[in-house]
C-alpha atoms as a PDB file:
ATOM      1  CA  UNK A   1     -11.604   6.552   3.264  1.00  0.00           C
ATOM      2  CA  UNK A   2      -8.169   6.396   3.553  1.00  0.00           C
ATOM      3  CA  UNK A   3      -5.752   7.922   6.010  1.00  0.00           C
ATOM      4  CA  UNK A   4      -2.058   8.612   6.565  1.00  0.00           C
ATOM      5  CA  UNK A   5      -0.753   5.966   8.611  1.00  0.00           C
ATOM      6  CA  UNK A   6      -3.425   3.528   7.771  1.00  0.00           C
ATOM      7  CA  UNK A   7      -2.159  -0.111   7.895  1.00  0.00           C
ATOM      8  CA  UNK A   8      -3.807  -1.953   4.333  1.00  0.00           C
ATOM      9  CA  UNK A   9      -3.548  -5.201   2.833  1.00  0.00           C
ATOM     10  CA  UNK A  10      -3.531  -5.104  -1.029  1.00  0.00           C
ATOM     11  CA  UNK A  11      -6.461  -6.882  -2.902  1.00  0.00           C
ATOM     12  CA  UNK A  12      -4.373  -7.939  -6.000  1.00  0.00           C
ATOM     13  CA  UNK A  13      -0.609  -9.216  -6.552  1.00  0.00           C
ATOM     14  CA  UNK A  14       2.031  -6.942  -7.974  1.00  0.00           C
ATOM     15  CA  UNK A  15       4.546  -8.156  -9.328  1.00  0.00           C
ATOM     16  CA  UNK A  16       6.191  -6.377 -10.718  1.00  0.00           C
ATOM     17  CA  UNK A  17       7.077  -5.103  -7.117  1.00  0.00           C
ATOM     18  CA  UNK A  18       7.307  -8.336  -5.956  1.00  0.00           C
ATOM     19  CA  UNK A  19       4.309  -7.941  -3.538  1.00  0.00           C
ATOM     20  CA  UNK A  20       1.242 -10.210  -3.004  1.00  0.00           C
ATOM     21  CA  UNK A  21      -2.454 -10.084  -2.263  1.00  0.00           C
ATOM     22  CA  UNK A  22      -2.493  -9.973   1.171  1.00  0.00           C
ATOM     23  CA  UNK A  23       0.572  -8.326   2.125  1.00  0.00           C
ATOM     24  CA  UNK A  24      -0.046  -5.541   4.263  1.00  0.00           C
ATOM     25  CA  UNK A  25       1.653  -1.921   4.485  1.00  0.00           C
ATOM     26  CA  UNK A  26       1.175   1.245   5.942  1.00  0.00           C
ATOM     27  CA  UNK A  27      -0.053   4.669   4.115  1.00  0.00           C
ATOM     28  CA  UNK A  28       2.989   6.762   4.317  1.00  0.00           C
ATOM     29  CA  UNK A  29       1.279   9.685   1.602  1.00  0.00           C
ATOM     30  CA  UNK A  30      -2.282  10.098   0.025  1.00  0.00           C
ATOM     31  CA  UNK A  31      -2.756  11.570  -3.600  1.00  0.00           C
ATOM     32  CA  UNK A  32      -6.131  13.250  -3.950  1.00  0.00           C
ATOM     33  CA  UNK A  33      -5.100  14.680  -7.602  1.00  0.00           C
ATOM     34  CA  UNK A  34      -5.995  13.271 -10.126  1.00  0.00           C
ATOM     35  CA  UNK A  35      -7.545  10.570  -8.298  1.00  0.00           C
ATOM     36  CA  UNK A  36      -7.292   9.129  -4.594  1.00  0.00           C
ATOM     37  CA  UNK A  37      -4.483   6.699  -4.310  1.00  0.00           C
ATOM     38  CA  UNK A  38      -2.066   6.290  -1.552  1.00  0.00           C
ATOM     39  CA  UNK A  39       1.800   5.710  -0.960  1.00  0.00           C
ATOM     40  CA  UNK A  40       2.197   2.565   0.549  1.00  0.00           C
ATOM     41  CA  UNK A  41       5.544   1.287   2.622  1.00  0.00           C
ATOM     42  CA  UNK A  42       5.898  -2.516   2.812  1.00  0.00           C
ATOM     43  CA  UNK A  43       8.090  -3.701   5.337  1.00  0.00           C
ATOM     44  CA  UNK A  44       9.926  -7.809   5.743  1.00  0.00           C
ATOM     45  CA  UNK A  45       9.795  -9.848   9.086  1.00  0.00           C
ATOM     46  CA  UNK A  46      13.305  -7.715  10.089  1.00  0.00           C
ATOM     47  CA  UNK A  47      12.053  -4.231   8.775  1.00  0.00           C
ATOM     48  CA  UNK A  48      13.561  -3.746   5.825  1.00  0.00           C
ATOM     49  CA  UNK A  49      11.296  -2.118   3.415  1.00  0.00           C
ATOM     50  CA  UNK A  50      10.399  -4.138   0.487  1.00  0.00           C
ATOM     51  CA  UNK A  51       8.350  -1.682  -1.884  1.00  0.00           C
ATOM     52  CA  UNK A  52       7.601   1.798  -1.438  1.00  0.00           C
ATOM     53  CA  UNK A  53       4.390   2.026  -3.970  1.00  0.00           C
ATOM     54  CA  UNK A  54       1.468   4.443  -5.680  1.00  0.00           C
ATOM     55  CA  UNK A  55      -1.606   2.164  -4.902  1.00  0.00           C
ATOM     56  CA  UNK A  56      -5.241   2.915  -6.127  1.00  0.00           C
ATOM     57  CA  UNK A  57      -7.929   3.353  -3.528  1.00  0.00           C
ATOM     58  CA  UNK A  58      -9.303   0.015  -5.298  1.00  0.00           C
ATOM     59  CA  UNK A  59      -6.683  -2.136  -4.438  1.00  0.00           C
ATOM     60  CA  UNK A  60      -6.592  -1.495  -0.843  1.00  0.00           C
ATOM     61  CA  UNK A  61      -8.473  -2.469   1.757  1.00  0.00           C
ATOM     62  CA  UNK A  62      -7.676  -0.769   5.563  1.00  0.00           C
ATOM     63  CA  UNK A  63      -7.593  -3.483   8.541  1.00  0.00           C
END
């Protein structure tokens, strides 16, 4: 289950986001319609925020 504020890793590279399995991010949003997927915020080493991306449940997996 996952929850607002979560911190994830992705299973699966992306990119065309330029993100990579094994990044993490935190859940900023979940979607329950149509499906469960979450809004996920990755950040760089100085904060900056990379990607700001819709992520299937599947792809994520919560540390």
């Amino acid at each position: 289950m996952l929850n607002q504020l979560d911190v994830v890793k992705v299973l699966e590279n992306i990119p065309k986001h330029g993100i990579h399995a094994g990044q993490t991010g935190t859940i900023v949003h979940i979607y329950r319609v149509p499906r469960i997927a979450a809004e996920v915020e990755f950040l760089d080493e100085d904060g900056e925020m990379l990607a700001m991306i819709p992520l299937p449940e599947s792809q994520l997996s919560v540390l």
